[in-house]
Protein backbone atom coordinates (compact mmCIF):
# COMPACT_ATOMS: atom_id res chain seq x y z
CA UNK A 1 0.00 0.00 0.00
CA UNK A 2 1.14 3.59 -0.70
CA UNK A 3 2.64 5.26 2.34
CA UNK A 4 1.35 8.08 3.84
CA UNK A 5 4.52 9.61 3.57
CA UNK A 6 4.09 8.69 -0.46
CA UNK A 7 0.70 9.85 -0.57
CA UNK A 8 1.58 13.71 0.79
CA UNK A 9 3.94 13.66 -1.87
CA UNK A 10 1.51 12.39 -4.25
CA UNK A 11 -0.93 15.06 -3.64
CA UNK A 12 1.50 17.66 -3.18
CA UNK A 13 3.12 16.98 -6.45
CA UNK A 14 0.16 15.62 -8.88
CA UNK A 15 -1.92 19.23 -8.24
CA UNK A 16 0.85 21.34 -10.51
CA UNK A 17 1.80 20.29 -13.86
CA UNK A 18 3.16 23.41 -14.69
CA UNK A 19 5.71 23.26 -12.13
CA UNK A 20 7.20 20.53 -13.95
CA UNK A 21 6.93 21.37 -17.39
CA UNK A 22 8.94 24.42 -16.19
CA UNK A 23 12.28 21.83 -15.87
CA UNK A 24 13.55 22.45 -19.63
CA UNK A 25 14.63 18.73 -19.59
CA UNK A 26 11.62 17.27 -19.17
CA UNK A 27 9.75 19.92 -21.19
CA UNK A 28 11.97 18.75 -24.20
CA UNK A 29 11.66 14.90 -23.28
CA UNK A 30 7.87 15.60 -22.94
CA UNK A 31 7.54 17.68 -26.21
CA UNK A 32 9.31 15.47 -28.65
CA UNK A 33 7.62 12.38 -26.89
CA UNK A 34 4.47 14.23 -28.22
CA UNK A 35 5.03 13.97 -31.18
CA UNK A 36 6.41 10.48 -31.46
CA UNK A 37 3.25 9.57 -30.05
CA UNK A 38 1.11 11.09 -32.37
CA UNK A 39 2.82 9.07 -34.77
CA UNK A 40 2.25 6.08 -33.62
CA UNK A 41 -1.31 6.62 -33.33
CA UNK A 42 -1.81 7.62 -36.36
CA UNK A 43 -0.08 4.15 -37.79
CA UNK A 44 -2.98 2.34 -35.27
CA UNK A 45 -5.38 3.68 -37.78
CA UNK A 46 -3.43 3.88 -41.02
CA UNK A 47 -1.99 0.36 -40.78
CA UNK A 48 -4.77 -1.71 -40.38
CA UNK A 49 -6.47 -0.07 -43.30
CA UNK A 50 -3.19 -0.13 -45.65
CA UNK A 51 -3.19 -3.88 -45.20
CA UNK A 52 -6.74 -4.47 -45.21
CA UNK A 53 -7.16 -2.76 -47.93
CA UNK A 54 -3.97 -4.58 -49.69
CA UNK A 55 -5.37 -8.30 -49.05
CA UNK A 56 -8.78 -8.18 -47.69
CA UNK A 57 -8.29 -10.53 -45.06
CA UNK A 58 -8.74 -10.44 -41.46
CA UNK A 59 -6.42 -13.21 -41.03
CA UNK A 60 -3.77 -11.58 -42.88
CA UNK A 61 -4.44 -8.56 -41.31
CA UNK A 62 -3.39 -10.53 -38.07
CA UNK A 63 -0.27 -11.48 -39.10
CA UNK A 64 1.28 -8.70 -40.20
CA UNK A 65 0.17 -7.23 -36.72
CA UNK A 66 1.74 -10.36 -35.22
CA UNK A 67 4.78 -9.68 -37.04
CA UNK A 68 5.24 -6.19 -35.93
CA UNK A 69 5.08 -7.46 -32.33
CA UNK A 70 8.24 -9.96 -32.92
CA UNK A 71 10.76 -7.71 -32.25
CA UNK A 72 9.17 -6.69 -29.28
CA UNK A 73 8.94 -9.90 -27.87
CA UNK A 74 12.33 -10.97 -28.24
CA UNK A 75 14.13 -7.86 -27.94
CA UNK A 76 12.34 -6.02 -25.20
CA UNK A 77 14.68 -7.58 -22.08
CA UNK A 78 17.77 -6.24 -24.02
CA UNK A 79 16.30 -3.14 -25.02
CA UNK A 80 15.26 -2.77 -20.57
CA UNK A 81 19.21 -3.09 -20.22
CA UNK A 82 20.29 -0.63 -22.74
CA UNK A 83 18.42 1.63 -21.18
CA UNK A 84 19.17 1.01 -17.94
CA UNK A 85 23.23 1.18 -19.65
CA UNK A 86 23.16 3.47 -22.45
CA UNK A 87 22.74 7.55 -23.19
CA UNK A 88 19.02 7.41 -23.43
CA UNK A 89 19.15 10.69 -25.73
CA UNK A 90 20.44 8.37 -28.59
CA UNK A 91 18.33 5.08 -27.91
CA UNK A 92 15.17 7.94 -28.54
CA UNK A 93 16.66 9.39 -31.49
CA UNK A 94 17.48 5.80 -32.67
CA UNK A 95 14.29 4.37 -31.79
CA UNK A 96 12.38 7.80 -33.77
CA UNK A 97 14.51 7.36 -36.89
CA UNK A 98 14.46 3.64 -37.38
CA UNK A 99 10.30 4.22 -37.26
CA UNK A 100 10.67 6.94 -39.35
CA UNK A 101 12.82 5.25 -42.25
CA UNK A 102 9.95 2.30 -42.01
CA UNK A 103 6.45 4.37 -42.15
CA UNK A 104 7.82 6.61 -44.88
CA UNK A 105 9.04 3.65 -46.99
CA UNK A 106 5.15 1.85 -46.41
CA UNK A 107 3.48 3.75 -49.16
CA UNK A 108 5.90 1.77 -52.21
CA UNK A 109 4.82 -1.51 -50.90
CA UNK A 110 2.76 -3.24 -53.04
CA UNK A 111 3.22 -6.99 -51.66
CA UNK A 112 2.47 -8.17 -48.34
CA UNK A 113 5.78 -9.58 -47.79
CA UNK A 114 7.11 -5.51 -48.06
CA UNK A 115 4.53 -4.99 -45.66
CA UNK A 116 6.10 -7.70 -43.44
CA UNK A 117 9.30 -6.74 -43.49
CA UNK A 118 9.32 -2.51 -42.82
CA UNK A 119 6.45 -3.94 -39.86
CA UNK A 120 9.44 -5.75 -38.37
CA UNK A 121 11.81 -3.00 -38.69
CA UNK A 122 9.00 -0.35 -37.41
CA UNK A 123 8.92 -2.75 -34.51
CA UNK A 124 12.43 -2.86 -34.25
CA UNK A 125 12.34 0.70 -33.46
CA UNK A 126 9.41 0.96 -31.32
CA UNK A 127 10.88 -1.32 -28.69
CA UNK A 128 13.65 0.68 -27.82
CA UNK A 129 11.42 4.02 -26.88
CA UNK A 130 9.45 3.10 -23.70
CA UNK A 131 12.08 1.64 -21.54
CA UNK A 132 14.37 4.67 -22.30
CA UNK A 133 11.59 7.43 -22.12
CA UNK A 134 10.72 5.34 -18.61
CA UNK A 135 13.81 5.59 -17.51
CA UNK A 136 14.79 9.29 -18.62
CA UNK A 137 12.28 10.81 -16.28
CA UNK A 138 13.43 9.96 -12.73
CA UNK A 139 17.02 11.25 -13.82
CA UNK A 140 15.87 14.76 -14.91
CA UNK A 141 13.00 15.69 -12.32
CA UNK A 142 13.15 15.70 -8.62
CA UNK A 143 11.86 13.02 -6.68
CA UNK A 144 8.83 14.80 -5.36
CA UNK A 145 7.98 15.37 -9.10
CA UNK A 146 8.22 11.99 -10.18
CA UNK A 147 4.76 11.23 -10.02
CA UNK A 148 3.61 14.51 -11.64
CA UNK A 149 6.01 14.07 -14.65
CA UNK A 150 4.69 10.64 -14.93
CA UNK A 151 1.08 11.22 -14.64
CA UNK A 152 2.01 14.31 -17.81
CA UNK A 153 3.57 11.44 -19.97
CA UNK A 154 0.37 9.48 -19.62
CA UNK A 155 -2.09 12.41 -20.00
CA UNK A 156 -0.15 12.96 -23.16
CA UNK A 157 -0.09 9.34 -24.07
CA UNK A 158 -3.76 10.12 -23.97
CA UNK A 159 -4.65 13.47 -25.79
CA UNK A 160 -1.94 12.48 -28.43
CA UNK A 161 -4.59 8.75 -28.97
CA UNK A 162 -6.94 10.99 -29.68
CA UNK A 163 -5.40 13.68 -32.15
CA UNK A 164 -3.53 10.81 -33.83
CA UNK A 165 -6.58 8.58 -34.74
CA UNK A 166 -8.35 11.44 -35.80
CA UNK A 167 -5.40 13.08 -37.79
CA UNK A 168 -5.06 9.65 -39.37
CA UNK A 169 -8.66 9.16 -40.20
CA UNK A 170 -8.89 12.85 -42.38
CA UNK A 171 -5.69 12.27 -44.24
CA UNK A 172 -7.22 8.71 -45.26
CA UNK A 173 -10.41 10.55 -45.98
CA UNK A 174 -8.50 13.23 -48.06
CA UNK A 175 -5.80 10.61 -49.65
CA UNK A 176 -5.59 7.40 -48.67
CA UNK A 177 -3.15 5.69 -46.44
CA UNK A 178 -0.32 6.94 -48.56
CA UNK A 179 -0.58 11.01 -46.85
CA UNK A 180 -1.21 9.54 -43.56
CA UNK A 181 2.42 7.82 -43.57
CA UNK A 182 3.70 10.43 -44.83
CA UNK A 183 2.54 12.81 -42.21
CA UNK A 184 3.64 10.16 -39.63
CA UNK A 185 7.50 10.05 -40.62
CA UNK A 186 7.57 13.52 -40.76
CA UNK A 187 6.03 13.50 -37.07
CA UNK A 188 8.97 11.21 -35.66
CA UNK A 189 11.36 13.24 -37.36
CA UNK A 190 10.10 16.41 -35.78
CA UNK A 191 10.12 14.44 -31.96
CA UNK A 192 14.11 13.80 -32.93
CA UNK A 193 15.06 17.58 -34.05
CA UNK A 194 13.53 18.06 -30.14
CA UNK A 195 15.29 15.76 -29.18
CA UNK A 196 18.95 17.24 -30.22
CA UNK A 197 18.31 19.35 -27.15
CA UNK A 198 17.79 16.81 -24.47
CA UNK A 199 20.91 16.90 -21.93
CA UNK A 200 20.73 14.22 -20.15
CA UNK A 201 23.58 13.48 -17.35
CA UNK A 202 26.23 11.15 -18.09
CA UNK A 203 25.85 7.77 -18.19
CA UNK A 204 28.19 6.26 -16.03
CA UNK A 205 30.70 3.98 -18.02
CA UNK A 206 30.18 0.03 -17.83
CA UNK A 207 33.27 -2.57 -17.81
CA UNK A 208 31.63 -5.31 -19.55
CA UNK A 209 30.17 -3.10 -22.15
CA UNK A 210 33.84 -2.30 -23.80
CA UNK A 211 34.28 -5.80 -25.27
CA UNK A 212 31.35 -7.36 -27.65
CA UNK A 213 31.87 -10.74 -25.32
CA UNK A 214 31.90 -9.44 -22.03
CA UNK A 215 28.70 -7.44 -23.01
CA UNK A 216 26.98 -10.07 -24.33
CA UNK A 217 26.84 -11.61 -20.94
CA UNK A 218 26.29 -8.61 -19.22
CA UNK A 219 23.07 -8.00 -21.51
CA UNK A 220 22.13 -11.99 -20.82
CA UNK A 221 22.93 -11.59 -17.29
CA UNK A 222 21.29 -8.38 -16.56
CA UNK A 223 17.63 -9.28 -18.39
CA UNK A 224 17.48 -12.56 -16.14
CA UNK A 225 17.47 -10.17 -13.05
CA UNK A 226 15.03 -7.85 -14.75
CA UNK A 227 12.91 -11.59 -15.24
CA UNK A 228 13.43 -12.69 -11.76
CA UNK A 229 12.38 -9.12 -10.40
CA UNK A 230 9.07 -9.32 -12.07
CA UNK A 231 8.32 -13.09 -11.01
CA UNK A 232 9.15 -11.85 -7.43
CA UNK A 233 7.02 -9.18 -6.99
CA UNK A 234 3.36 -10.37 -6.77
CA UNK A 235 1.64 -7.33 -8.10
CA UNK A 236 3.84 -6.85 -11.00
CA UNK A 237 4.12 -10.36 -11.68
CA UNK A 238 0.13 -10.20 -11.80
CA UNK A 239 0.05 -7.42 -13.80
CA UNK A 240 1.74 -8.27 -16.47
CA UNK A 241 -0.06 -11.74 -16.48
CA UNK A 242 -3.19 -9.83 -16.86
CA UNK A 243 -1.77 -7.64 -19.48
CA UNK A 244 -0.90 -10.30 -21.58
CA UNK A 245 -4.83 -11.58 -21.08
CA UNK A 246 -5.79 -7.96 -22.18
CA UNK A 247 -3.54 -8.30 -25.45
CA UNK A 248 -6.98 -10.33 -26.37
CA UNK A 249 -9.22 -7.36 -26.04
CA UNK A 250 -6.31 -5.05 -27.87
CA UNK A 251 -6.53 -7.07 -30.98
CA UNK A 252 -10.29 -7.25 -31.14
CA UNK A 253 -9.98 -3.55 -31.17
CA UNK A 254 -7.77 -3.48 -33.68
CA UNK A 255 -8.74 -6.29 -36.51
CA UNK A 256 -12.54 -6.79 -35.60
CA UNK A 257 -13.42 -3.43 -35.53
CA UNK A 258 -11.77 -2.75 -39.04
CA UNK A 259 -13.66 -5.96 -40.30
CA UNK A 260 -16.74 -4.70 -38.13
CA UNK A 261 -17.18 -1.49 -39.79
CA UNK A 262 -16.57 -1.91 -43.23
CA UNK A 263 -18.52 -4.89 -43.62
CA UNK A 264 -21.29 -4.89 -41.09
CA UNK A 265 -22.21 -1.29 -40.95
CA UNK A 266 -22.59 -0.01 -44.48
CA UNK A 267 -20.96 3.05 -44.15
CA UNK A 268 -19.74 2.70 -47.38
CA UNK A 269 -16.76 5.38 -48.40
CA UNK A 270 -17.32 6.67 -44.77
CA UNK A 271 -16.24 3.59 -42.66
CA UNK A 272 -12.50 4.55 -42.67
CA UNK A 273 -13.38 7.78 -41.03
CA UNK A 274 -15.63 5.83 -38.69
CA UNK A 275 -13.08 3.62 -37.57
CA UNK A 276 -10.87 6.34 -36.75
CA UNK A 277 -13.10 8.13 -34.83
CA UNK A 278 -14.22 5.26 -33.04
CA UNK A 279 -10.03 5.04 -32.07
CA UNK A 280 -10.55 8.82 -31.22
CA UNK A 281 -13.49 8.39 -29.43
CA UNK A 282 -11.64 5.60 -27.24
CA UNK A 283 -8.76 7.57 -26.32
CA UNK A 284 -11.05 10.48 -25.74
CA UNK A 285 -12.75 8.32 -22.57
CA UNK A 286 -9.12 7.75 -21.82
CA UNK A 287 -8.00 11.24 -21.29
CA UNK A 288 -11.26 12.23 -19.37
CA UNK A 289 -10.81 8.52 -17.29
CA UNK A 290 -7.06 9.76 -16.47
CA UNK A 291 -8.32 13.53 -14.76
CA UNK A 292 -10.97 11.95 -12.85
CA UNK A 293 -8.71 8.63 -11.61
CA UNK A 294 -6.18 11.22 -10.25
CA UNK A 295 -8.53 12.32 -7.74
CA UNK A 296 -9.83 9.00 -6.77
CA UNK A 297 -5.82 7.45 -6.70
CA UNK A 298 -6.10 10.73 -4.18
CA UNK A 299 -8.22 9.44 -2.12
CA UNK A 300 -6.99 5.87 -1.75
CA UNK A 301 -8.96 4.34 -4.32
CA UNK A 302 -6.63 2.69 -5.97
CA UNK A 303 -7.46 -0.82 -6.42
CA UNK A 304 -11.29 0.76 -7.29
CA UNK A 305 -9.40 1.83 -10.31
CA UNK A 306 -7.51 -1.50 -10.97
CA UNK A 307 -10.92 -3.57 -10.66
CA UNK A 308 -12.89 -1.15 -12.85
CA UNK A 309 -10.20 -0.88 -15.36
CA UNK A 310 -10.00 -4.62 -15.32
CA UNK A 311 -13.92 -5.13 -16.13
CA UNK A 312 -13.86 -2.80 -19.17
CA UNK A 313 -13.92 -5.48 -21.93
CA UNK A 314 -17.57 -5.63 -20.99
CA UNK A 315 -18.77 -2.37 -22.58
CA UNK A 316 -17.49 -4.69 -25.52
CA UNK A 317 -19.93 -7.15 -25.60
CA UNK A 318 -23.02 -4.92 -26.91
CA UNK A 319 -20.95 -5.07 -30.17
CA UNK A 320 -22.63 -8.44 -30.70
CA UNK A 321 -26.02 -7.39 -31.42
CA UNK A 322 -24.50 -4.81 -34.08
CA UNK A 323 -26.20 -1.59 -32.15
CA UNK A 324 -26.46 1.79 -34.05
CA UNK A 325 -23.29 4.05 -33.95
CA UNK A 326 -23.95 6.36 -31.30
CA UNK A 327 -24.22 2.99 -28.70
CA UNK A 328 -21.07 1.87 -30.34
CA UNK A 329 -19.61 5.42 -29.82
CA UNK A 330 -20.63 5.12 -26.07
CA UNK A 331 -19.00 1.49 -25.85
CA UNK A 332 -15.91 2.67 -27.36
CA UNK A 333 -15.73 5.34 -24.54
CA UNK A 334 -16.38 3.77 -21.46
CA UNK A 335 -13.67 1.25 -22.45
CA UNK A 336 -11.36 4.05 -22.98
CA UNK A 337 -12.39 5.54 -19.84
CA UNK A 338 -12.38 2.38 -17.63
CA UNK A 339 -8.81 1.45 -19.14
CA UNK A 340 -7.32 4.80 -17.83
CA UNK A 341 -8.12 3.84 -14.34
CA UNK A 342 -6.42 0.94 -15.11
CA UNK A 343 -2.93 2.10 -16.84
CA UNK A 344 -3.10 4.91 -13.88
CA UNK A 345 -3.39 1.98 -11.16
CA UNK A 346 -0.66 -0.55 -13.12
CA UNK A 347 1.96 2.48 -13.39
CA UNK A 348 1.52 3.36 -9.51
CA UNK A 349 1.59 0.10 -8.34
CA UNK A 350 4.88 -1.02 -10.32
CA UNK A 351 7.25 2.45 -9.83
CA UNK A 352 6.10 2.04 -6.21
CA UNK A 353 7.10 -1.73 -5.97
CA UNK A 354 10.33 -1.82 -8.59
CA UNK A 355 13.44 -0.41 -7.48
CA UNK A 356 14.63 2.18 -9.24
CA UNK A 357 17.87 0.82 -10.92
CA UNK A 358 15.12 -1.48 -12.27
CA UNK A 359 12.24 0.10 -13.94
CA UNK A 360 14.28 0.17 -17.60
CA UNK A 361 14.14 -3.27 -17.65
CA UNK A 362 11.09 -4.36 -15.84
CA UNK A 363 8.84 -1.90 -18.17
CA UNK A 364 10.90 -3.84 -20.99
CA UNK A 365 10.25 -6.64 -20.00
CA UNK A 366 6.29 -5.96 -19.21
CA UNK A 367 5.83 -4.75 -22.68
CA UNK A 368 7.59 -7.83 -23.81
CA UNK A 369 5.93 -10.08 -22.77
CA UNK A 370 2.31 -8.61 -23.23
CA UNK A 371 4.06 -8.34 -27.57
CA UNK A 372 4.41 -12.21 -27.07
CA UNK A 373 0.82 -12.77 -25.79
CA UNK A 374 0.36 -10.86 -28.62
CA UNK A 375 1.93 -13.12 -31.06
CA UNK A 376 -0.75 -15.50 -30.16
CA UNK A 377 -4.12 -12.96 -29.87
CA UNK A 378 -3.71 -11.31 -32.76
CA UNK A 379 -3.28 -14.54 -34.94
CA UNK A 380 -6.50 -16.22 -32.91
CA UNK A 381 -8.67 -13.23 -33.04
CA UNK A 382 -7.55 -12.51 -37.14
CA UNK A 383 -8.51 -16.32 -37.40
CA UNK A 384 -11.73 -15.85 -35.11
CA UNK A 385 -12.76 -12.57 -36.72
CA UNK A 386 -12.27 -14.73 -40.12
CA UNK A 387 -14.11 -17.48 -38.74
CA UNK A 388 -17.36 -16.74 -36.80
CA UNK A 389 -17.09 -13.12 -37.49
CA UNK A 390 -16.31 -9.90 -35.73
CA UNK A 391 -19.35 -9.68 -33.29
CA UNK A 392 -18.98 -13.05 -31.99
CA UNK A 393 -15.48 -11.86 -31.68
CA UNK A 394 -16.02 -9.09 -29.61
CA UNK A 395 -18.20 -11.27 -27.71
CA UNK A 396 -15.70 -13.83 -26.78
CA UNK A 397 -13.21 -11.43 -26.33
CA UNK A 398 -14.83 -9.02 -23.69
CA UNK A 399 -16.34 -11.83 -21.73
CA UNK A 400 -12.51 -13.33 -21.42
CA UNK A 401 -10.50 -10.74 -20.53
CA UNK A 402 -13.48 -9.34 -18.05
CA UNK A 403 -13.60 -12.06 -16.25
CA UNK A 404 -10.22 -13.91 -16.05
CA UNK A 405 -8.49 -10.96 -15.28
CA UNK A 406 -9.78 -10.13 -11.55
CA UNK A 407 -9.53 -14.18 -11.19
CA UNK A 408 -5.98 -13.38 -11.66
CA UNK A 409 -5.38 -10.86 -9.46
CA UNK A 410 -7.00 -13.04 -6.93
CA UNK A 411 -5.52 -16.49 -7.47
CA UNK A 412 -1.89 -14.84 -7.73
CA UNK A 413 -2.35 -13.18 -4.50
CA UNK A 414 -1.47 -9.35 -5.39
CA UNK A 415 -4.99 -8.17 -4.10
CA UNK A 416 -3.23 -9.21 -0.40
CA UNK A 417 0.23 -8.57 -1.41
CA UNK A 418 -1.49 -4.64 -2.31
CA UNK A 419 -2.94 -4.40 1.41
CA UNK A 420 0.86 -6.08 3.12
CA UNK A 421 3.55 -5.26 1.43
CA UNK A 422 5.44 -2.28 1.87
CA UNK A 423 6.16 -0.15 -1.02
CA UNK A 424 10.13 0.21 -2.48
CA UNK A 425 10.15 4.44 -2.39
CA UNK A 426 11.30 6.52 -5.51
CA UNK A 427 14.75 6.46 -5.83
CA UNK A 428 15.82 2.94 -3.67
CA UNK A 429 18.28 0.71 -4.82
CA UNK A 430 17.99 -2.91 -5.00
């Protein structure tokens, strides 16, 4: 449970997000993470579609997804100990340009196996960012204003799910997928001239990284811990376990609801721009969920957000009886609302229970492994979607991850480990 030490720092420091924006470090880490993110949200819209549109599949639709995640999967413990190793600055100019050099190059590919193969190197890319924007912050903000410049990286994670989807959905509207990846390399490549200003303090030098052999083990040796701290933690262990469950409802959003609303609706030339407003609309409950969780988290309602978040998928399940737009509107918003509660909750929980020389590679590692339960939900809801169709998928989907995912908060013990353990404090060592 949060101390109450923690807490008067919490509500001290989460009231003034100016304060922190005033720190010209994080202000420039915070701006040029804007617009990286407003890339990649726009690709959540924009991809789909381009490959859709390419092979009319569902199933094939899947596996390019699935592919995209690969490099995430196996690469995200490395990536955790890079950035717990490296100068960040670069691994987020890297991470910006290797994306960039991918999306721009999507528009000449006229086989799926193109597709296939920028999706792995966009992936590449994308699995470096998190861990070394995660473990930026903390080095450039006080410790009081942790929590505040975290809570501004997710309200911007937010806002920037709804401009992107929305950007993404008028450039498809005015011309096609090809404008929208344009716009989106250009967007990465304005996060990295932003970036060119980030000082960051030096990295202090590591032996076993001067020799390619002696690093190698050092990489190995150093994402086993980052394993073993997850496994040993309950809460974190359970939340990435239920993560990984929620990778189901993630792809129903993402290949179901394309199939969904070009075939089922009849929208027509219109259901592009539907389906990226219905992304909009999502992240739209999301940024409103995040204002109002901070004052409940306030209040010590903490695991009310974590079991509200976790029963979302259910405003999925009215999908099945194909109900007008405006109820599917409304579904797509209390989902987006509910799951801010949740990501709010998650984040807490795990920078309060990780040490801090830790977090690179245990939010690696987290988004790791929810790409490999990924490898497997996108493929079976592609399949599914193919298959029975996307209401039933929607169906299955929010019923599973609604249900099994409090089960496995229970069963793994973190609700009790929440109420007895003591929390590891901003800052502490392992």
């Amino acid at each position: 449970m949060t101390s109450g030490k923690e807490s008067a720092i919490e509500n001290q420091s989460s009231t003034d997000y100016g304060a922190v924006l005033q720190n010209p470090q994080f202000r420039t880490l915070w701006l040029s993470s804007l617009f990286a993110l407003v890339a990649w949200s726009i690709s959540q819209v924009a991809l789909p579609i381009f490959v859709y549109a390419l092979t009319g599949s569902a199933a094939t639709m899947g596996v390019i997804l699935v592919i995209q995640l690969i490099p995430r999967a196996l690469l995200s413990p490395f990536a955790g100990v890079l950035a717990d190793t490296f100068n960040r600055k670069w691994l987020l100019v890297a991470s910006s340009a290797i994306q960039a050099i991918g999306v721009a190059m999507l528009p000449i590919a006229s086989e799926v196996w193109h597709v296939a193969v920028l999706s792995v190197l966009i992936g590449m890319g994308s699995v470096l960012y998190i861990p070394a924007e995660m473990a930026t912050v903390p080095t450039i903000v006080e410790p009081h204003q942790l929590v505040t410049a975290l809570s501004a990286v997710q309200v911007a994670s937010s806002i920037t799910r709804v401009i992107g989807p929305a950007i993404g959905a008028g450039l498809i509207a005015m011309s096609g997928t090809d404008l929208a990846f344009t716009v989106q390399a250009g967007m990465f490549l304005i996060a990295i001239a932003i970036l060119m200003r980030l000082e960051l303090p030096p990295v202090e030098p590591i032996p076993e990284a001067s020799h390619a052999r002696t690093f190698t083990r050092y990489l190995v040796r150093e994402a086993r811990d980052g394993l073993r701290i997850v496994w040993r933690i309950p809460i974190v262990r359970a939340i990435c376990t239920t993560e990984c469950l929620w990778s189901l409802a993630l792809a129903t959003l993402s290949i179901s609801a394309v199939v969904f609303v070009n075939e089922e609706l009849d929208l027509g030339d219109r259901a592009s721009l539907v389906y990226g407003l219905l992304a909009a609309t999502l992240s739209a409950g999301a940024v409103i969920g995040a204002l109002i969780a901070r004052q409940i988290d306030r209040r010590g309602g903490r695991i009310t957000l974590l079991l509200v978040g976790y029963l979302a998928p259910l405003a999925l399940v009215p999908v099945f009886l194909t109900p007008p737009l405006p109820v599917l509107f409304l579904c797509w918003f209390v989902v987006g609302f509910a799951d801010a509660w949740l990501v709010i909750a998650m984040y807490a929980y795990v920078i309060e229970s990780v040490p801090a020389n830790a977090r690179g590679r245990v939010f690696a590692i987290w988004g790791g492994l929810m790409s490999v339960a990924s490898l497997g939900t996108f493929a079976l809801v592609g399949w599914l979607t193919e298959h029975l169709g996307p209401q039933t998928t929607f169906l299955i989907a929010g019923l599973t991850v609604a249900i099994g995912s409090p089960l496995v908060l229970w069963l793994s013990g973190a609700l009790a480990s929440i109420r007895s353990s003591p929390a590891v404090l901003p800052g502490e060592a392992i």
